[in-house]
PDB file of N, CA and C in Angstrom:
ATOM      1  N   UNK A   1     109.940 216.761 -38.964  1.00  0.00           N
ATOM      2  CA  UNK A   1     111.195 217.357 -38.561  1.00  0.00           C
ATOM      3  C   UNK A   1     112.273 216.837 -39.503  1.00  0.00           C
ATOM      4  N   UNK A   2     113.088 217.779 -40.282  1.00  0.00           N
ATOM      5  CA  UNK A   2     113.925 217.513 -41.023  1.00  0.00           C
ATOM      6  C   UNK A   2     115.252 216.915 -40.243  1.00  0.00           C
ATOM      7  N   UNK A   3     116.598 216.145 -41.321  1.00  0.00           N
ATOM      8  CA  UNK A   3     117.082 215.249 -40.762  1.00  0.00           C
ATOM      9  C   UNK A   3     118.226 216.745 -39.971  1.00  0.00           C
ATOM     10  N   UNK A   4     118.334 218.006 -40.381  1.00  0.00           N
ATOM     11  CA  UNK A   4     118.879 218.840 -40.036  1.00  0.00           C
ATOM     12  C   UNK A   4     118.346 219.041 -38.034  1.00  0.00           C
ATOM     13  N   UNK A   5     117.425 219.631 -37.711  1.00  0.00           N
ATOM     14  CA  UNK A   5     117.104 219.592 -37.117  1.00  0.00           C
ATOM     15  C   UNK A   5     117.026 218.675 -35.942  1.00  0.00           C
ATOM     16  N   UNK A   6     116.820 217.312 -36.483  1.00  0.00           N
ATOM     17  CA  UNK A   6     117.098 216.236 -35.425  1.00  0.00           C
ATOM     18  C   UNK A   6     118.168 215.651 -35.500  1.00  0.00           C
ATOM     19  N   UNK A   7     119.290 216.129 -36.348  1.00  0.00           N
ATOM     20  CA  UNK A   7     120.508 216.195 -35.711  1.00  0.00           C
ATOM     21  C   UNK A   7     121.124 217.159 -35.235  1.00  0.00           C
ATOM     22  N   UNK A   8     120.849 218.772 -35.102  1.00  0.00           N
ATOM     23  CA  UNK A   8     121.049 219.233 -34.462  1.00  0.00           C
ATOM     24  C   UNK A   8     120.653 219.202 -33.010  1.00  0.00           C
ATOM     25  N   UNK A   9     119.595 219.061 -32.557  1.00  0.00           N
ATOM     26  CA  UNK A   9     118.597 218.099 -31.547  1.00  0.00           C
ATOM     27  C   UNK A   9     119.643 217.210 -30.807  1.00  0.00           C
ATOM     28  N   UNK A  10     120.054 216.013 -31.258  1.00  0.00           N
ATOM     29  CA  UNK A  10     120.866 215.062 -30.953  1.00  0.00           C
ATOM     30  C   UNK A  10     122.246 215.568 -30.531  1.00  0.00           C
ATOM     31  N   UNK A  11     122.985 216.550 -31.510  1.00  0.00           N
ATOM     32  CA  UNK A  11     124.338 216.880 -30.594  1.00  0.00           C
ATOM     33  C   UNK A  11     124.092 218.272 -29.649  1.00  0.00           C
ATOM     34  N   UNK A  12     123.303 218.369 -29.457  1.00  0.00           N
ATOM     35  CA  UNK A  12     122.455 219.504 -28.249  1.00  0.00           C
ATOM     36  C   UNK A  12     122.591 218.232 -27.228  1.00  0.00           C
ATOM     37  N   UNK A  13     122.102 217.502 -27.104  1.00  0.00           N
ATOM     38  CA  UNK A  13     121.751 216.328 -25.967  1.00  0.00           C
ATOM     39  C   UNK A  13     123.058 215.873 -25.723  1.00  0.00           C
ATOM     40  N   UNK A  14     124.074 215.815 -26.639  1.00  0.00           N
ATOM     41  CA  UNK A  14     125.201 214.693 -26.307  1.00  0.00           C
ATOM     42  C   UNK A  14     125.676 216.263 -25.470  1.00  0.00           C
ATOM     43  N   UNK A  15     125.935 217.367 -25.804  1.00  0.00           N
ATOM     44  CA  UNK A  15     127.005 218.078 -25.470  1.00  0.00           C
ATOM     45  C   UNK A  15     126.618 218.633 -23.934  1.00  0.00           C
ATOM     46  N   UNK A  16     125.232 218.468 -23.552  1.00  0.00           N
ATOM     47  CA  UNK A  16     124.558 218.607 -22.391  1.00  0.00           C
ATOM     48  C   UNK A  16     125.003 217.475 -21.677  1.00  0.00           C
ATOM     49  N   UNK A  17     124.662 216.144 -22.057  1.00  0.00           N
ATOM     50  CA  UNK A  17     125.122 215.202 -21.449  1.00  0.00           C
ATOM     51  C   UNK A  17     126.890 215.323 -21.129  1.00  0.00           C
ATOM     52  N   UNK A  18     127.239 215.427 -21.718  1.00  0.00           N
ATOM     53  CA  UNK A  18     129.103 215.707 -21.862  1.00  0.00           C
ATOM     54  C   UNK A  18     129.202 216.789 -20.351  1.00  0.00           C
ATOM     55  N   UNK A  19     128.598 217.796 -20.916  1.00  0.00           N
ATOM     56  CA  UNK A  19     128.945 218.804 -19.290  1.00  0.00           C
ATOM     57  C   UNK A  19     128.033 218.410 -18.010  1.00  0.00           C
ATOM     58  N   UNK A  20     126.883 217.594 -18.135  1.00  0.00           N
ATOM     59  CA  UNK A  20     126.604 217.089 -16.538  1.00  0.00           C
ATOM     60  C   UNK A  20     127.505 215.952 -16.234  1.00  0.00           C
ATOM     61  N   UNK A  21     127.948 215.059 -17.465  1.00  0.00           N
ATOM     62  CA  UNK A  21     128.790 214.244 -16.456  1.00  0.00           C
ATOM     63  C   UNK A  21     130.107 214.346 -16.026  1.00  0.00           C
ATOM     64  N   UNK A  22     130.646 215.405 -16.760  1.00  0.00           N
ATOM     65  CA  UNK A  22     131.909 216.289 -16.470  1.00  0.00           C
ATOM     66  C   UNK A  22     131.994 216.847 -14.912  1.00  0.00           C
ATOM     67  N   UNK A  23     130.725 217.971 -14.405  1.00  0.00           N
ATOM     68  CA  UNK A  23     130.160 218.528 -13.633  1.00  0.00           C
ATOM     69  C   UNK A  23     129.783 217.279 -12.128  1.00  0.00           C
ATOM     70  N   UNK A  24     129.169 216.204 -12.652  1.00  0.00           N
ATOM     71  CA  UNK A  24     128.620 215.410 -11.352  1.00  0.00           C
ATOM     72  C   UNK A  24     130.468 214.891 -11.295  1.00  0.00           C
ATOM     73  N   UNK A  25     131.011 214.472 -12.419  1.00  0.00           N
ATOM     74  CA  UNK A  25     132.564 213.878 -12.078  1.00  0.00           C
ATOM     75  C   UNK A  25     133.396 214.617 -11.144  1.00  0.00           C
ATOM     76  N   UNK A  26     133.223 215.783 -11.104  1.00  0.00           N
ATOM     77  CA  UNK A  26     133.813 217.226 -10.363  1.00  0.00           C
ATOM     78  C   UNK A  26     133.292 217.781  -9.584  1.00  0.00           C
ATOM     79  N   UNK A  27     132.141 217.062  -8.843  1.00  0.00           N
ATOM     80  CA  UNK A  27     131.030 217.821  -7.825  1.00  0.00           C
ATOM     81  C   UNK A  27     131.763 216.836  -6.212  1.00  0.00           C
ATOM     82  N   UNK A  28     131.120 217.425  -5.109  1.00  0.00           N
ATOM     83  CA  UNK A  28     131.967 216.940  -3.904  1.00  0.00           C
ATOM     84  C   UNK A  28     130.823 215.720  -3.562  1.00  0.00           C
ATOM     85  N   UNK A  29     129.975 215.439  -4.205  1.00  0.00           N
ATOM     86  CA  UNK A  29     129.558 214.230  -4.220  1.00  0.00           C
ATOM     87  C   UNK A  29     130.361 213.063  -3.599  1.00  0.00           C
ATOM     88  N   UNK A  30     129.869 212.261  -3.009  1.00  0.00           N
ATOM     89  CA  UNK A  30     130.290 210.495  -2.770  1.00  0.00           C
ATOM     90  C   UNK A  30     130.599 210.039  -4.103  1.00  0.00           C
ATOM     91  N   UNK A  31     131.125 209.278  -4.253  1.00  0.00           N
ATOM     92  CA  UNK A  31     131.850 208.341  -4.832  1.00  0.00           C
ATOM     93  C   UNK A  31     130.427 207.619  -5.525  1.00  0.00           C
ATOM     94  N   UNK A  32     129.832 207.086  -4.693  1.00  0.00           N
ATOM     95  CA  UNK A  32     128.620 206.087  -5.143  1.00  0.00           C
ATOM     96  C   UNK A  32     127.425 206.946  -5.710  1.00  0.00           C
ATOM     97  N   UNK A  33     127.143 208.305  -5.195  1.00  0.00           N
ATOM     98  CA  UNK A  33     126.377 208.881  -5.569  1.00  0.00           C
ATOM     99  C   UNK A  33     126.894 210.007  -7.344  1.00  0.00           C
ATOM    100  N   UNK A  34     128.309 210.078  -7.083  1.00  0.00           N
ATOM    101  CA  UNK A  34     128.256 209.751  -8.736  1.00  0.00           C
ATOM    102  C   UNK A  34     128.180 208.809  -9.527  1.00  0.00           C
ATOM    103  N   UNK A  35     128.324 207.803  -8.945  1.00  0.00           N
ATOM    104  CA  UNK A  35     128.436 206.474 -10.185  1.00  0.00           C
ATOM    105  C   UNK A  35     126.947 206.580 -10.569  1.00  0.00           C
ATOM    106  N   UNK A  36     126.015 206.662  -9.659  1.00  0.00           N
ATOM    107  CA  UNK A  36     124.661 206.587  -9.852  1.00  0.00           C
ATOM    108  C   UNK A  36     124.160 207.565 -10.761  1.00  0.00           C
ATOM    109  N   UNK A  37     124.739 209.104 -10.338  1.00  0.00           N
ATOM    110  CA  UNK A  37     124.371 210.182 -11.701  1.00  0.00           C
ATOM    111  C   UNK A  37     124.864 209.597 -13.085  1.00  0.00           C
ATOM    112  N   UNK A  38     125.817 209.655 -13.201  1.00  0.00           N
ATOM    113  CA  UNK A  38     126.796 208.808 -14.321  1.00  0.00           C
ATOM    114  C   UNK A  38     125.749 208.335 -15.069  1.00  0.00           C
ATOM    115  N   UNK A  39     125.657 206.986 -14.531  1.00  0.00           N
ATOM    116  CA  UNK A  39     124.735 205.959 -14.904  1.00  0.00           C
ATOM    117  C   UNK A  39     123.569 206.613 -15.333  1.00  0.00           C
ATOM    118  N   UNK A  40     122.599 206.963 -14.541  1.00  0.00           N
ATOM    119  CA  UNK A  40     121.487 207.263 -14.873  1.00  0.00           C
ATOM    120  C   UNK A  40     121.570 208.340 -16.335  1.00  0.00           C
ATOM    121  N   UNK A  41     122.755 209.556 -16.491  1.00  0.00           N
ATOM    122  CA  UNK A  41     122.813 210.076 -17.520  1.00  0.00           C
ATOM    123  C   UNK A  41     122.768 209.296 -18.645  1.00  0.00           C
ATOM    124  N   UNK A  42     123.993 208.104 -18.718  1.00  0.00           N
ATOM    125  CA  UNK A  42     124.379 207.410 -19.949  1.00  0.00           C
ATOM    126  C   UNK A  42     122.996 206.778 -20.430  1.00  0.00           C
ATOM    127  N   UNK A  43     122.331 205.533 -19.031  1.00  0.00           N
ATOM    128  CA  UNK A  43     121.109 204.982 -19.855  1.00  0.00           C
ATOM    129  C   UNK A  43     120.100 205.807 -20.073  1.00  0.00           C
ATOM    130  N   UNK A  44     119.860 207.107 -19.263  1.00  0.00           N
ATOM    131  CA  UNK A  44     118.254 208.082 -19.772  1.00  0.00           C
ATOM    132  C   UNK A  44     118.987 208.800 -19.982  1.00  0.00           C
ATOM    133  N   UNK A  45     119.161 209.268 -21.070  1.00  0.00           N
ATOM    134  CA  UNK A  45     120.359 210.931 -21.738  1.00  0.00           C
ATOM    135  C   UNK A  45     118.970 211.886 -21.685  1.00  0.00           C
ATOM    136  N   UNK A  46     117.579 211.462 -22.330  1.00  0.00           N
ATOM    137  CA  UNK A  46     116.837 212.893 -21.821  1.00  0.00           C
ATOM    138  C   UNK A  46     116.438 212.759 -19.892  1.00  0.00           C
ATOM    139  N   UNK A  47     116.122 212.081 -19.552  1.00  0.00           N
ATOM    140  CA  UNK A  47     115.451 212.038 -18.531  1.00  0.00           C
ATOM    141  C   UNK A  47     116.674 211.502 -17.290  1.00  0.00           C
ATOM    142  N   UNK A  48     118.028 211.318 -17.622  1.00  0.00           N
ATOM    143  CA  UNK A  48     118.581 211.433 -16.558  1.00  0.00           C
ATOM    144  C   UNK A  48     118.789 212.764 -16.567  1.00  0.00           C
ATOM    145  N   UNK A  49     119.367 213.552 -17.919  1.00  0.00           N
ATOM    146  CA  UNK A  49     119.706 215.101 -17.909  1.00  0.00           C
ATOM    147  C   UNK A  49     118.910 215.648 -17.098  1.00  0.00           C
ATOM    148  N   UNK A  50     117.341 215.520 -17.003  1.00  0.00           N
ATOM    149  CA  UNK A  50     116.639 216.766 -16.744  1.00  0.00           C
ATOM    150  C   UNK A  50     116.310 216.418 -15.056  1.00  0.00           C
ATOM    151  N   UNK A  51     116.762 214.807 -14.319  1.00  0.00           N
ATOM    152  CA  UNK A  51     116.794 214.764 -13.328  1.00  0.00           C
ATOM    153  C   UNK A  51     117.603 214.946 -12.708  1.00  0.00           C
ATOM    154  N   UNK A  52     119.125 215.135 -13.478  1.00  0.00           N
ATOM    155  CA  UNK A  52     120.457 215.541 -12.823  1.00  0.00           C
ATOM    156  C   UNK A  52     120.136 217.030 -12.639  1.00  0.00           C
ATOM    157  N   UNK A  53     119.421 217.576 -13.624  1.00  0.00           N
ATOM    158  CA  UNK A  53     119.697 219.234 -13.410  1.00  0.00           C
ATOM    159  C   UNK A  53     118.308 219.912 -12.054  1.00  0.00           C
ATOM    160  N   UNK A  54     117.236 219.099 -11.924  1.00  0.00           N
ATOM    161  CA  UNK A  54     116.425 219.057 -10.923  1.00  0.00           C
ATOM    162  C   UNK A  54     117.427 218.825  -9.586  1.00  0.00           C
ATOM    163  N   UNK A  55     117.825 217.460  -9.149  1.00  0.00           N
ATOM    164  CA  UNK A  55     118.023 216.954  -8.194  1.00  0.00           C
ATOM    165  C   UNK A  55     119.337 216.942  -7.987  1.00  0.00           C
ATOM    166  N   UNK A  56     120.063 216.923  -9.126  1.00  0.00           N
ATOM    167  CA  UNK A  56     121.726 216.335  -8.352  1.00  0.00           C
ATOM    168  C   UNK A  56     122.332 216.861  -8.031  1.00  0.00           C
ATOM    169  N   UNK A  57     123.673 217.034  -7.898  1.00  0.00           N
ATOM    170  CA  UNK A  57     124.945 217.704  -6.690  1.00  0.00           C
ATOM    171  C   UNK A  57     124.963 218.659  -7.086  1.00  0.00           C
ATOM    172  N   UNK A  58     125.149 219.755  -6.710  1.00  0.00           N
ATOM    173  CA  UNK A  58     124.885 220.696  -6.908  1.00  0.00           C
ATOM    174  C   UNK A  58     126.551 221.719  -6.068  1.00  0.00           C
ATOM    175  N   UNK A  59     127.573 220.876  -6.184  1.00  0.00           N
ATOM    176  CA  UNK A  59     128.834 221.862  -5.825  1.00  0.00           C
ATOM    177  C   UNK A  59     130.013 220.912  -6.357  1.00  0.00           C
TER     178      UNK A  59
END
């Protein structure tokens, strides 16, 4: 994989990450149950993404 590609790759992930934590910041969520999305986005950026978009708040 060229360096094109896996940096396009990479700001695909940040800008995904950018709108779930925008989205869980703005969802009627608890307080604690965003800090926890938050979190989990920042330290797993693939695998919190794809568990925020499975499981999390969803209004």
């Amino acid at each position: 994989m060229g360096i094109e590609i896996g940096g396009l790759l990479g700001l695909l992930l940040l800008v995904a990450n950018v709108y779930a934590i925008i989205r869980t910041a703005g969802s009627h969520a608890g307080a604690l149950a965003k800090a926890v999305w938050i979190v989990a986005i920042l330290i797993l950026p693939v695998f919190g993404l794809l568990a925020w978009l499975l499981f999390g708040p969803k209004g």
